[in-house]
Protein backbone atom coordinates (compact mmCIF):
# COMPACT_ATOMS: atom_id res chain seq x y z
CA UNK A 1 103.86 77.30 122.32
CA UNK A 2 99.88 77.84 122.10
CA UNK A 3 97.82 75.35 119.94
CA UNK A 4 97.19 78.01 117.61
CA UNK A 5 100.56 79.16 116.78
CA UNK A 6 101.73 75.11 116.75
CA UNK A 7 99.75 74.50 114.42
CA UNK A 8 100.75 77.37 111.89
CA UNK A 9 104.67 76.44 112.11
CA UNK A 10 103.34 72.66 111.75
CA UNK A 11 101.83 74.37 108.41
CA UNK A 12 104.78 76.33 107.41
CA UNK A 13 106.88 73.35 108.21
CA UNK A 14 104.97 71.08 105.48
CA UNK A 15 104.82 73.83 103.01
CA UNK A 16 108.62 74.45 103.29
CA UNK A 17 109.01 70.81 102.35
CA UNK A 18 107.05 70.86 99.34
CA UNK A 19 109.99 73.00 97.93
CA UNK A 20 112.03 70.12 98.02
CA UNK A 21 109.29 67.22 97.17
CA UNK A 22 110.31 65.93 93.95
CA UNK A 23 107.74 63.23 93.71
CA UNK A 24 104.65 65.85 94.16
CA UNK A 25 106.38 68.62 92.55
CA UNK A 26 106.31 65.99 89.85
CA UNK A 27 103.13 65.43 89.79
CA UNK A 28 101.60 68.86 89.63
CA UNK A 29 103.43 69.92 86.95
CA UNK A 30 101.85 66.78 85.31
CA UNK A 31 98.25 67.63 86.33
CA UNK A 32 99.07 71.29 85.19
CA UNK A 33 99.62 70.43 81.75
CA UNK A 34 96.74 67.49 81.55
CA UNK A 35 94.49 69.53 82.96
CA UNK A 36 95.03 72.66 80.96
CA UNK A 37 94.63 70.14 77.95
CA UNK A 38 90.82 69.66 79.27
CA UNK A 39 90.55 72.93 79.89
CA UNK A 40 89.49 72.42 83.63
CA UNK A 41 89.67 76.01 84.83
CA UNK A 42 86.19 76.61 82.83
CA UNK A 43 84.39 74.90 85.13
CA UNK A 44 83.71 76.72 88.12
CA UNK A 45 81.86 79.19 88.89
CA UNK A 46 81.36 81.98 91.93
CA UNK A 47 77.99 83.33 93.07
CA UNK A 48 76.83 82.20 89.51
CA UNK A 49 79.37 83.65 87.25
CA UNK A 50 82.18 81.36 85.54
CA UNK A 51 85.26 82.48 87.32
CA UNK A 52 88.24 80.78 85.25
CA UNK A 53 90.44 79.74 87.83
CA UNK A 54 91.68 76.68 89.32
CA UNK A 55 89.87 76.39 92.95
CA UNK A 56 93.72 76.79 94.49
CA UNK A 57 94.59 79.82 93.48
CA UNK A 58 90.67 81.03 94.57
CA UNK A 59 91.71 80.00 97.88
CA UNK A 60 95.29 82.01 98.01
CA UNK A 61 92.96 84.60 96.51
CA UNK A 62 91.12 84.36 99.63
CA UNK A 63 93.77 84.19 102.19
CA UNK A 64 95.35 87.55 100.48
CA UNK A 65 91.74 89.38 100.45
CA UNK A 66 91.42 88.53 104.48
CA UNK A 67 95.44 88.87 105.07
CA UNK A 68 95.63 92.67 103.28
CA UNK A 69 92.22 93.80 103.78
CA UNK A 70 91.92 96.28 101.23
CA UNK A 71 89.75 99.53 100.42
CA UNK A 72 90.23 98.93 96.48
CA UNK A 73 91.16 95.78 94.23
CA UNK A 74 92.37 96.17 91.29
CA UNK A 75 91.81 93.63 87.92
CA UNK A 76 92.88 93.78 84.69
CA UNK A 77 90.75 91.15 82.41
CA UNK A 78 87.02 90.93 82.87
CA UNK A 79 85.60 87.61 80.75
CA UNK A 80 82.73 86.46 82.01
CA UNK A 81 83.23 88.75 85.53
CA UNK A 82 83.40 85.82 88.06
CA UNK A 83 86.89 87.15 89.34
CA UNK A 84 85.25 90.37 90.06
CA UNK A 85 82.21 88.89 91.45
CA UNK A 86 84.33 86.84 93.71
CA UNK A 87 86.77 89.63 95.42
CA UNK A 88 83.38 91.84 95.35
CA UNK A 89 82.04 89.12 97.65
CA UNK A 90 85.19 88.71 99.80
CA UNK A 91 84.92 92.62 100.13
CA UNK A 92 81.54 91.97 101.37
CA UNK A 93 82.74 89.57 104.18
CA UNK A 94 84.89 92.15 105.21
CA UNK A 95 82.47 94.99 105.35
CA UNK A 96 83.63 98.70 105.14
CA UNK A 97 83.35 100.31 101.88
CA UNK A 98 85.90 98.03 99.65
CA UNK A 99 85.70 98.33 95.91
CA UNK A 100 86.59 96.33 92.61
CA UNK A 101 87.60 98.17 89.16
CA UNK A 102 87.89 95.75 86.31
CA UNK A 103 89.51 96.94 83.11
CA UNK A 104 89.29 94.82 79.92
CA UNK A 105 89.44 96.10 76.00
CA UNK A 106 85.94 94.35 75.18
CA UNK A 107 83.00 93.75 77.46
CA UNK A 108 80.90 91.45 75.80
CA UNK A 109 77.27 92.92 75.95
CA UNK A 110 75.81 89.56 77.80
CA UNK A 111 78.62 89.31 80.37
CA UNK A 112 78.26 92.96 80.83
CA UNK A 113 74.15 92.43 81.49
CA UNK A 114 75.13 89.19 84.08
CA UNK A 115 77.60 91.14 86.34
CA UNK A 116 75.04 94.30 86.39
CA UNK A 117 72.17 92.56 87.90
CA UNK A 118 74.25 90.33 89.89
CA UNK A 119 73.86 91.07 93.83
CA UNK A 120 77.37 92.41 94.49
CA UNK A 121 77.53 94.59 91.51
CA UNK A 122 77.25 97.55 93.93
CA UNK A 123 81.24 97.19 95.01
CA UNK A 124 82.16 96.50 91.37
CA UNK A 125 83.05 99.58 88.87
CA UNK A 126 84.10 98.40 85.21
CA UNK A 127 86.20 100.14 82.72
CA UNK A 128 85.94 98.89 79.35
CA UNK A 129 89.09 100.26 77.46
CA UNK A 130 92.86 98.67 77.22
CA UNK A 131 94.58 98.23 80.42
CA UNK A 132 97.57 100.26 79.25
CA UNK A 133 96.26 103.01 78.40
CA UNK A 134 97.33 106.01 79.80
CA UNK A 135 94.18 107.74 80.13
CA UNK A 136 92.56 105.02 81.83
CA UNK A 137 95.42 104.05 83.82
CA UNK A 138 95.27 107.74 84.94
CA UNK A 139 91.51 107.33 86.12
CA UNK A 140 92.57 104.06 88.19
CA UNK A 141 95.15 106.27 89.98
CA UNK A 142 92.55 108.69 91.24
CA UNK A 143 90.64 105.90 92.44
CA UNK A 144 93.26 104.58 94.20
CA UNK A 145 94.29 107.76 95.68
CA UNK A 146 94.40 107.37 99.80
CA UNK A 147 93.56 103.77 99.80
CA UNK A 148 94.89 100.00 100.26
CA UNK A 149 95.47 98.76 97.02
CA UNK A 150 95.56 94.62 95.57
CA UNK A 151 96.21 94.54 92.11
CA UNK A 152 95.54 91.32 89.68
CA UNK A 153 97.00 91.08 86.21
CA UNK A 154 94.89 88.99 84.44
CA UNK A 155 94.20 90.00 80.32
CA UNK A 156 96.61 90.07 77.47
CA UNK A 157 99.39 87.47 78.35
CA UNK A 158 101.79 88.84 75.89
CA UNK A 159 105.37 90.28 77.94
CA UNK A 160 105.05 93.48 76.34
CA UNK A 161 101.37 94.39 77.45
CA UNK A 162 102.16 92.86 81.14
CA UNK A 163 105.32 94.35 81.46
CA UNK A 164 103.45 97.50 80.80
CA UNK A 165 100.96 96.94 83.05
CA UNK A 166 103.17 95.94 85.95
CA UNK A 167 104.46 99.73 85.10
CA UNK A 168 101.62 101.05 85.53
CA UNK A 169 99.62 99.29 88.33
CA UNK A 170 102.36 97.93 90.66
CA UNK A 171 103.45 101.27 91.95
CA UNK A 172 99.78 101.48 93.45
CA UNK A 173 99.85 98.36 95.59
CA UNK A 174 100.29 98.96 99.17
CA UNK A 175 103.30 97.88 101.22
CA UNK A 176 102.21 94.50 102.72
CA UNK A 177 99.64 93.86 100.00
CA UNK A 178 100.31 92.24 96.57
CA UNK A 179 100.49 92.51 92.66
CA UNK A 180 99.28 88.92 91.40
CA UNK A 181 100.32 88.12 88.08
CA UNK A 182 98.02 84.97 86.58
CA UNK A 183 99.34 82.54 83.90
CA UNK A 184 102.79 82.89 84.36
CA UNK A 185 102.57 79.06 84.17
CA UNK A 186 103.08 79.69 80.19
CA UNK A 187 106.45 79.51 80.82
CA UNK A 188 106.58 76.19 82.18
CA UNK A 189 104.22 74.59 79.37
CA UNK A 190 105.93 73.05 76.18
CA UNK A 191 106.75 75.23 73.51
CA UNK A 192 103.80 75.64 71.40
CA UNK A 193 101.17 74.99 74.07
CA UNK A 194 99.30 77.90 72.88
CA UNK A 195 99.32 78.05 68.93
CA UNK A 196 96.28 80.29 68.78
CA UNK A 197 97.60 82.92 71.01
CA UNK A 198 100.12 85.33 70.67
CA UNK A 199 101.99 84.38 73.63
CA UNK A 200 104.36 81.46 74.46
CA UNK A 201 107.73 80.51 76.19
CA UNK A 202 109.78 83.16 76.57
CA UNK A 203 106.86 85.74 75.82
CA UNK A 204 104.62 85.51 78.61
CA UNK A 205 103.42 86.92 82.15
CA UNK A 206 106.86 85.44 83.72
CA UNK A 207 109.32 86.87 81.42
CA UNK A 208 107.57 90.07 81.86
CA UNK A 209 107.47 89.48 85.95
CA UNK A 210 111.28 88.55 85.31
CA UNK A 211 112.24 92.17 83.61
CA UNK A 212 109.89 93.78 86.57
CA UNK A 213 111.52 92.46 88.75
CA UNK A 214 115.13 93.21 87.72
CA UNK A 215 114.53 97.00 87.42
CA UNK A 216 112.54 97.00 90.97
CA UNK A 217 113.42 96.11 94.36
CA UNK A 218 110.13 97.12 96.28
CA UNK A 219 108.31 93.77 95.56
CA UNK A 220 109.41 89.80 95.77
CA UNK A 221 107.54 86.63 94.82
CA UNK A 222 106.23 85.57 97.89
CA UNK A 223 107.62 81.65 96.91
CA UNK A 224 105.37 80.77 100.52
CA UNK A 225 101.85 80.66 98.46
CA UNK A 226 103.65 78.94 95.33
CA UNK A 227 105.17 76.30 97.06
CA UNK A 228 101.53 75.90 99.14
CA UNK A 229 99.12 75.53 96.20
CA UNK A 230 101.11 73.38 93.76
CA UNK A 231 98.90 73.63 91.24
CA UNK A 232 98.74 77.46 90.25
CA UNK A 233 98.41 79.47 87.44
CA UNK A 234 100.69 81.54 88.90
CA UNK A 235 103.84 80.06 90.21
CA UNK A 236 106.61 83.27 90.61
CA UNK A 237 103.32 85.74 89.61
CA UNK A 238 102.48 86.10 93.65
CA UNK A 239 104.34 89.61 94.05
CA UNK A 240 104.48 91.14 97.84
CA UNK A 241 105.39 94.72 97.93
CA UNK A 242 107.71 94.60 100.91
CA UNK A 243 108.73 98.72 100.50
C-alpha cells in the first residue's frame, strides 16, 4: 500500500472507532449542549460575514464542496449570508461557473446590503420568499436544470416545513452529491431546549429526515462524516443520494 492510501484507511480506521468511543461520544454530546447554552456558533465568521456554524461542520462543508464539485448549491435560510458567502468562495476555489441560490422568507435590508457588495456576490443569486413555496421552488428547478446539484436545509426547523422541503429540493441533488439537513441535533437536546421556538423533540429537522427517509430509498445518512466531526449540528442530517 502507497503512503497516500495508508494513510486514508489509518483515517477511516480512527473514525470507525469513534462509533464505538463511549468516553468521547460522551463528551461531545456534553460540549453540544454547553456550548449551545453560550451560543458559540455566533461567533465566527467567513470572508467577513457571521456564518452560524460550528467550525466542524464548515470543514465537512468543505470536504463535500471539493468531493462533489458542483455547478449549483442550493440553501434554504439566509441570516446574515455567511453560509452563502462561504460555498460562494469554495465555488471560487474550484473555478468553472458554480453558483449559490439562497432562499429565506425575510432578508433583512442590512444583511441584504453586506452580501451585495461583498466580493463573491457575483456566484450568489438570492430569493427572498418561503422555501416551500411552489412557485419559487419551481424557479429553483429551472436553475437546476442540467446541472450538479448540493442542497442545504437550513431555515424553519419545524418537521412540517423540512419535511416539505426535503420534498421539494432532495429530488434535485445529484447521485453522489448530498442533501444536508442542519440542526437535527434538536432531537438530541432536552426537552424544552428551545422554549422560544416552535420546534422541539420530536418536531424537528430529524423527525422530518426520519419520515424522508422512510418513504425514499435513493438517499442514506452518510454516518462516515457524523461519526468524524463529533460535534455537529447535524448528526443523521448528512444525506448521500446513492441512486
Amino acid at each position: 500500500m502507497n503512503p497516500v492510501d495508508e494513510f486514508k484507511k489509518e483515517c477511516q480506521d480512527r473514525i470507525k472507532g469513534y462509533s464505538i468511543n463511549k468516553p468521547l461520544k460522551e463528551a461531545s454530546a456534553l460540549f453540544m449542549k454547553s456550548s449551545g447554552d453560550a451560543k458559540y456558533t455566533y461567533n465566527f465568521t467567513w470572508l467577513g460575514r457571521p456564518i452560524i456554524q460550528y467550525p466542524q461542520d464548515i470543514i465537512a462543508m468543505q470536504e463535500i464542496i471539493w468531493q462533489v464539485k458542483p455547478d449549483l448549491i442550493i440553501e434554504t435560510g439566509i441570516a446574515h449570508g455567511g453560509s452563502l458567502i462561504f460555498y460562494a468562495s469554495m465555488l471560487e476555489l474550484l473555478g468553472g461557473k458554480g453558483h449559490v441560490v439562497g432562499i429565506d422568507i425575510d432578508i433583512r435590508k442590512h444583511n441584504r446590503v453586506e452580501i451585495e457588495k461583498h466580493r463573491m456576490f457575483k456566484r450568489i443569486t438570492m430569493i427572498e420568499g418561503s422555501s416551500t413555496d411552489e412557485k419559487i421552488a419551481e424557479e429553483v428547478h429551472q436553475m437546476a436544470r442540467g446541472k450538479r446539484v448540493l442542497v442545504c436545509l437550513d431555515s424553519n426547523h419545524t418537521h412540517e416545513h423540512v419535511l416539505r422541503e426535503l420534498e421539494l429540493y432532495a429530488p434535485l441533488v445529484s447521485v453522489g452529491s448530498y442533501c444536508v439537513v442542519f440542526d437535527t441535533i434538536i432531537e438530541n437536546m432536552p426537552k424544552g431546549t428551545y422554549a422560544d421556538r416552535p420546534w422541539d423533540v420530536g418536531n424537528n429537522p430529524k423527525t422530518a429526515v426520519q419520515a424522508y427517509l422512510n418513504e425514499h430509498d435513493e438517499s442514506m445518512v452518510d454516518v462516515e462524516i457524523e461519526n468524524k466531526l463529533l460535534i455537529t449540528v447535524a448528526p443523521g442530517g448528512y444525506l448521500r443520494r446513492v441512486r
